[in-house]
Protein backbone atom coordinates (compact mmCIF):
# COMPACT_ATOMS: atom_id res chain seq x y z
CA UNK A 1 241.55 8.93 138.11
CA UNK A 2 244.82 10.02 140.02
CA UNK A 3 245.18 13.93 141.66
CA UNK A 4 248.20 14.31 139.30
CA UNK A 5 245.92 13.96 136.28
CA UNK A 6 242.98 15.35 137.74
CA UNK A 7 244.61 18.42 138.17
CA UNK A 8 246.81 18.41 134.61
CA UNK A 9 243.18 18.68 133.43
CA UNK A 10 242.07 21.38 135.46
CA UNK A 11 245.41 23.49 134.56
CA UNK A 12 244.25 23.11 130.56
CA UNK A 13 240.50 25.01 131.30
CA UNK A 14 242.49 27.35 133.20
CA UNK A 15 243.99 28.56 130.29
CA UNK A 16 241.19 28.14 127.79
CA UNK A 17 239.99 31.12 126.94
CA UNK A 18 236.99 30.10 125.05
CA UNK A 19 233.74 29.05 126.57
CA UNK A 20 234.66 26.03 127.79
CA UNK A 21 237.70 27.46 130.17
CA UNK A 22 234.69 30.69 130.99
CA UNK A 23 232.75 27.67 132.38
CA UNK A 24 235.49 25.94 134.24
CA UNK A 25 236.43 29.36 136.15
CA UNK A 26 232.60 29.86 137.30
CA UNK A 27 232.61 26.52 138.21
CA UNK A 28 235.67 26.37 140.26
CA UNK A 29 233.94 29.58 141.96
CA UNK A 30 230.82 27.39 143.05
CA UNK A 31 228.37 28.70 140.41
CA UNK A 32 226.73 25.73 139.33
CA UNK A 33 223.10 26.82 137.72
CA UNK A 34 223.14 26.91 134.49
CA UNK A 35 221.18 29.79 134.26
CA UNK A 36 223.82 31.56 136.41
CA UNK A 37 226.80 30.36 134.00
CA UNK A 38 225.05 31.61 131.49
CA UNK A 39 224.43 34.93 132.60
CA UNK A 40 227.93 35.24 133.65
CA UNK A 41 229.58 34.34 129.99
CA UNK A 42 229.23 30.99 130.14
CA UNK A 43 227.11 30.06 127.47
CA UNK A 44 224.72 32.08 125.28
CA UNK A 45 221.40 30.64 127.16
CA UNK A 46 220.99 28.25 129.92
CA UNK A 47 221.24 24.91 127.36
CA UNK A 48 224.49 25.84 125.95
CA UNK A 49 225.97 26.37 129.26
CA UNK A 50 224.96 23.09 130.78
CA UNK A 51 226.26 21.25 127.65
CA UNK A 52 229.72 23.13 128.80
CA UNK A 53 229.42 22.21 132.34
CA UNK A 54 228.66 18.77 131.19
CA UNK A 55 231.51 17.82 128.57
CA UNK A 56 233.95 19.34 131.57
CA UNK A 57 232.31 17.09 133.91
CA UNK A 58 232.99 14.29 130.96
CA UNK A 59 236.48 15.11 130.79
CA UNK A 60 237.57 15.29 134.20
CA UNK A 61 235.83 12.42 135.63
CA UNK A 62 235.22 9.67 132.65
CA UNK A 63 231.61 9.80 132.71
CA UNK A 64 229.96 9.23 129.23
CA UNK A 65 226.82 11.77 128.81
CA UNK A 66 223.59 9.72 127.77
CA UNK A 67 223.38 12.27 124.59
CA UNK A 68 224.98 11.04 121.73
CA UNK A 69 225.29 14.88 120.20
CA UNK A 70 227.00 15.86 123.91
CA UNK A 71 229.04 12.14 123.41
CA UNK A 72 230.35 13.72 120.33
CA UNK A 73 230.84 17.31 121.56
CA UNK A 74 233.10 15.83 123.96
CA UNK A 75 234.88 13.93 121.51
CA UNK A 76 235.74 17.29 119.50
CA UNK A 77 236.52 19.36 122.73
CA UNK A 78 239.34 16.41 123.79
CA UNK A 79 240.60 16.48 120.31
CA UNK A 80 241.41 19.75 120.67
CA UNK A 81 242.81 19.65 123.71
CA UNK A 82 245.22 17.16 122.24
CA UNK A 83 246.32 19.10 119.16
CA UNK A 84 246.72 22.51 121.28
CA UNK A 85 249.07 20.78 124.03
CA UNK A 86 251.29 18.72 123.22
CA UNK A 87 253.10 19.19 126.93
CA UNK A 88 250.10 16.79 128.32
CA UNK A 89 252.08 14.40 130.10
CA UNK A 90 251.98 10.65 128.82
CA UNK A 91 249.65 9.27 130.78
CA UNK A 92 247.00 11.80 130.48
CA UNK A 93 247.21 11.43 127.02
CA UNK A 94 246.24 8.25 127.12
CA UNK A 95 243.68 9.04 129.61
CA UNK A 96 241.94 11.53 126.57
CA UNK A 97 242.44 9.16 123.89
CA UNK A 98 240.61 6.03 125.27
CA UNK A 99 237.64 8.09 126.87
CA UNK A 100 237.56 9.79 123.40
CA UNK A 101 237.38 6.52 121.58
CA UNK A 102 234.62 5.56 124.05
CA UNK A 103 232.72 8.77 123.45
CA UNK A 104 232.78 8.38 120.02
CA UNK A 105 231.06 4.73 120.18
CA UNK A 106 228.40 6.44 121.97
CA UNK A 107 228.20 9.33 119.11
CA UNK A 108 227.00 6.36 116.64
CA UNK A 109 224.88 4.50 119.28
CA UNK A 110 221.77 3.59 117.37
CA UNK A 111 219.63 3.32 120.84
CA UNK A 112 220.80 6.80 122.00
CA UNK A 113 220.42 8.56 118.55
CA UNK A 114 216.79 7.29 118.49
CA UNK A 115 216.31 9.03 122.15
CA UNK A 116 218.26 12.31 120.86
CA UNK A 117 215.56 11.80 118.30
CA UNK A 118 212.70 11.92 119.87
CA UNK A 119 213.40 14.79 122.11
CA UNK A 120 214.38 16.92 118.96
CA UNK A 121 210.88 15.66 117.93
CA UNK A 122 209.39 16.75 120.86
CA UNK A 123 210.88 20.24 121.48
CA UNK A 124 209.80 21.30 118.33
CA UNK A 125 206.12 20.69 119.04
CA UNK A 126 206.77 22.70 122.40
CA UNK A 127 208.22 25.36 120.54
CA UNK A 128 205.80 25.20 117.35
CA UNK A 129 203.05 26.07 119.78
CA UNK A 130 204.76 29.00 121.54
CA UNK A 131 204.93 30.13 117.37
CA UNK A 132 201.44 30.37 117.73
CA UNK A 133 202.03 33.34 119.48
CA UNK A 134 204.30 35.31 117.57
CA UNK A 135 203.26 38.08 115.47
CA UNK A 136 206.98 38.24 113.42
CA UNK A 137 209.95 36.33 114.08
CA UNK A 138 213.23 35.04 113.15
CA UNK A 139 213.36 30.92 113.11
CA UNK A 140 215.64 28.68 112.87
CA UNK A 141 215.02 24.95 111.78
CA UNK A 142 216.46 21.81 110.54
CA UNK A 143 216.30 18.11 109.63
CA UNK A 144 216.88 15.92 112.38
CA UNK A 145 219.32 14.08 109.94
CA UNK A 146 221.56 16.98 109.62
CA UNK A 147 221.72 17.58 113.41
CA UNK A 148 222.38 13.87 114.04
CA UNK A 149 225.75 14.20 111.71
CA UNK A 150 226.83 17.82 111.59
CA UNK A 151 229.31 18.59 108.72
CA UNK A 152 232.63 15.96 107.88
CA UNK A 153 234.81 18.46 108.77
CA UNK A 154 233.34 19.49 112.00
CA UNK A 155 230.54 17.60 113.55
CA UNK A 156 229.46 20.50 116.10
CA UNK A 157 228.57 22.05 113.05
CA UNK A 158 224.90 21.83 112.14
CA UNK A 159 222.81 22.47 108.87
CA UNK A 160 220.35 25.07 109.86
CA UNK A 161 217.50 27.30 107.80
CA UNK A 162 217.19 30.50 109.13
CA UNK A 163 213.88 32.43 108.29
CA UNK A 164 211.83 35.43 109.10
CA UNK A 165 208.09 34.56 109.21
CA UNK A 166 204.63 35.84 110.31
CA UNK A 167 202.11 34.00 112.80
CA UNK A 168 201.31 30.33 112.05
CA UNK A 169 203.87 30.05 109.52
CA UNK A 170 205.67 26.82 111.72
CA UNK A 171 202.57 24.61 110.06
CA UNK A 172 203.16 25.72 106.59
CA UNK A 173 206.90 24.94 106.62
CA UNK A 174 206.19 21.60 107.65
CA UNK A 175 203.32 21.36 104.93
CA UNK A 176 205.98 22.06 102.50
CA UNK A 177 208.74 20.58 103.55
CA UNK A 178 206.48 17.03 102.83
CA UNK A 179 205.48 18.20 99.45
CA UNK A 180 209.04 18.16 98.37
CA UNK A 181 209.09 14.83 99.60
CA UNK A 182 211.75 15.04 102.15
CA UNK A 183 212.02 11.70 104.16
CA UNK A 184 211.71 13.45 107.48
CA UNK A 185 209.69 16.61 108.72
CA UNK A 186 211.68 19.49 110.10
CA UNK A 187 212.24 20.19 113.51
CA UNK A 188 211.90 23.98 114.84
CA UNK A 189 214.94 24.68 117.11
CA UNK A 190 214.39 28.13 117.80
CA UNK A 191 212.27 31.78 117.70
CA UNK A 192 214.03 34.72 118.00
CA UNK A 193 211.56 37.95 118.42
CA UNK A 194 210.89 41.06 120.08
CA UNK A 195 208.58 44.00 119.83
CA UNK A 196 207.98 45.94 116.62
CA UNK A 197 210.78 44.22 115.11
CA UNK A 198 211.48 44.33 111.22
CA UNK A 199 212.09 40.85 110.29
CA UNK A 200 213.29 40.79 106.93
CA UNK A 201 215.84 43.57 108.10
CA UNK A 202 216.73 41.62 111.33
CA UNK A 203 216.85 37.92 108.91
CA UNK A 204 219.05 40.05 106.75
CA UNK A 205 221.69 41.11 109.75
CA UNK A 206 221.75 37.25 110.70
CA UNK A 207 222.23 36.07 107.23
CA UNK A 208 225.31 39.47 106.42
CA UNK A 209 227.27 38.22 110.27
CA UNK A 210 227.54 34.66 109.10
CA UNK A 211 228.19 35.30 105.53
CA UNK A 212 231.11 37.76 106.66
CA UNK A 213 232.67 35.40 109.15
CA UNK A 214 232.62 32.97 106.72
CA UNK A 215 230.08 30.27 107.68
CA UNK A 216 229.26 28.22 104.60
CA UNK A 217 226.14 29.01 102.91
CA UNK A 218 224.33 26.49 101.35
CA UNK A 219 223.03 26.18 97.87
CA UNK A 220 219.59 23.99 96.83
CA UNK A 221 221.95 20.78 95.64
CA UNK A 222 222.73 20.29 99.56
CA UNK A 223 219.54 21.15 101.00
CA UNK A 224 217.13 20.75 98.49
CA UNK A 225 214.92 23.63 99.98
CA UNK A 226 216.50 27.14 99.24
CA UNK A 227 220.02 28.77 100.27
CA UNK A 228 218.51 30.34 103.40
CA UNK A 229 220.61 27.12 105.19
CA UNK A 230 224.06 27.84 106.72
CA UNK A 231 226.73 25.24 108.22
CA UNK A 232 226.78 27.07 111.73
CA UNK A 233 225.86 25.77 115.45
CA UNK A 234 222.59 27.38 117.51
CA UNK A 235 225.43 28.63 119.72
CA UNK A 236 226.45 31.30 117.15
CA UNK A 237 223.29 32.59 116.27
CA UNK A 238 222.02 32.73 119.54
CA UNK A 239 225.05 35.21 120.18
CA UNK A 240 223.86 37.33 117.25
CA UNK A 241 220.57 37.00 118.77
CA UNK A 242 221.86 38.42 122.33
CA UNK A 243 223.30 41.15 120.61
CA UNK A 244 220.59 42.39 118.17
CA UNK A 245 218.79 42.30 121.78
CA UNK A 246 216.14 39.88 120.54
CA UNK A 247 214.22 37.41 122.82
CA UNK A 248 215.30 33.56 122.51
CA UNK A 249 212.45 31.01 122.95
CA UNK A 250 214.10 27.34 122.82
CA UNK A 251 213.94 24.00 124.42
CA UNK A 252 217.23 22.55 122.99
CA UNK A 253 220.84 23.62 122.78
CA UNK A 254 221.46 20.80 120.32
């Protein structure tokens, strides 16, 4: 890749104003931890942050993540940066549209989804036994089918249940989930707790923020287990989680 375009590229997180361009300015100051980028704005935990560092890293240098979700992310972010500049010289346009072509072919990779699989698989027996735990909590859980395709008009945009629950209740959900004879078991994504909380009013504040800024919320026909199910991303909830000053336990940013 040639300075001139190199640096076209750096000019457009300059500007950006959202996460991404938050990341880009704490990386251009030499703050490369995650955790670090996080704490300074650049993500809403340490997983969502080094998913931004990475699709920047994609962008600027060509390099295809091994994640088929992070593929895609990186897809969406270059689409954007298309449709919000049309200035972008020629030849870095070109530049965006064949790498995004390329990341695409890696979203639908049948090899890599079956890795992305597994790990979702895994993390949520991590997590599930840090649920064992927890006295009350808020969860949050999916299928690994919704993850894997998002929502047509916006794959970043995820299918996800969000709960309140007592202790042990992880096992239960999965009991029922197969007695409703889904094809696939749910996979627990997150816990969001702290100390004397009341979790039906805290599930309640979750369930009023996304209904107000107009996330859709589901009804049985889609998810064919309740309306507690909102087209959202873990990003957004774990910034309602930050706020209602509840602790995050996670081991994926999907």
């Amino acid at each position: 890749m040639n300075t001139q375009l190199t640096e076209e590229l750096k000019n457009i997180f300059r500007v950006n104003d959202l996460l991404l361009g938050k990341t880009f300015a704490l990386m251009e100051e030499g703050v490369t931890s995650p955790t670090e980028i996080s704490k300074r704005g650049g993500g809403a935990n340490p997983g969502a942050a080094g998913n931004n560092k990475r699709i920047i890293t994609t962008i600027l240098e060509g390099s295809i993540p091994e994640s088929p979700e992070l593929a895609k992310r990186s897809a969406s972010a270059i689409s954007a940066i298309i449709k919000e500049h049309p200035e972008l010289s020629n030849s870095t346009k070109e530049y965006l549209e064949k790498l995004k072509t390329t990341l695409i072919l890696k979203g639908s990779d049948p090899v890599a989804l079956a890795k992305d699989n597994e790990e979702l698989i895994e993390n949520s027996e991590k997590l599930s036994k840090e649920f064992e735990n927890i006295e009350k909590a808020i969860y949050v859980y999916s299928f690994p089918t919704y993850l894997m395709s998002g929502i047509p008009s916006d794959p970043e945009v995820k299918w996800l249940k969000i709960g309140s629950t007592g202790k042990g209740v992880w096992k239960r959900i999965v009991e029922q989930t197969r007695q409703t004879s889904m094809p696939e078991d749910p996979v627990l994504l997150r816990i969001y707790f702290k100390s004397d909380m009341d979790v039906n009013s805290t599930e309640s504040k979750f369930h009023e923020v996304l209904t107000n800024v107009r996330h859709e919320r589901a009804s049985a026909k889609y998810t064919k287990s309740g309306t507690e199910w909102f087209a959202t991303t873990l990003v957004a909830l774990d910034t309602i989680a930050q706020l209602l000053n509840l602790e995050i336990k996670e081991y994926s940013s999907f």
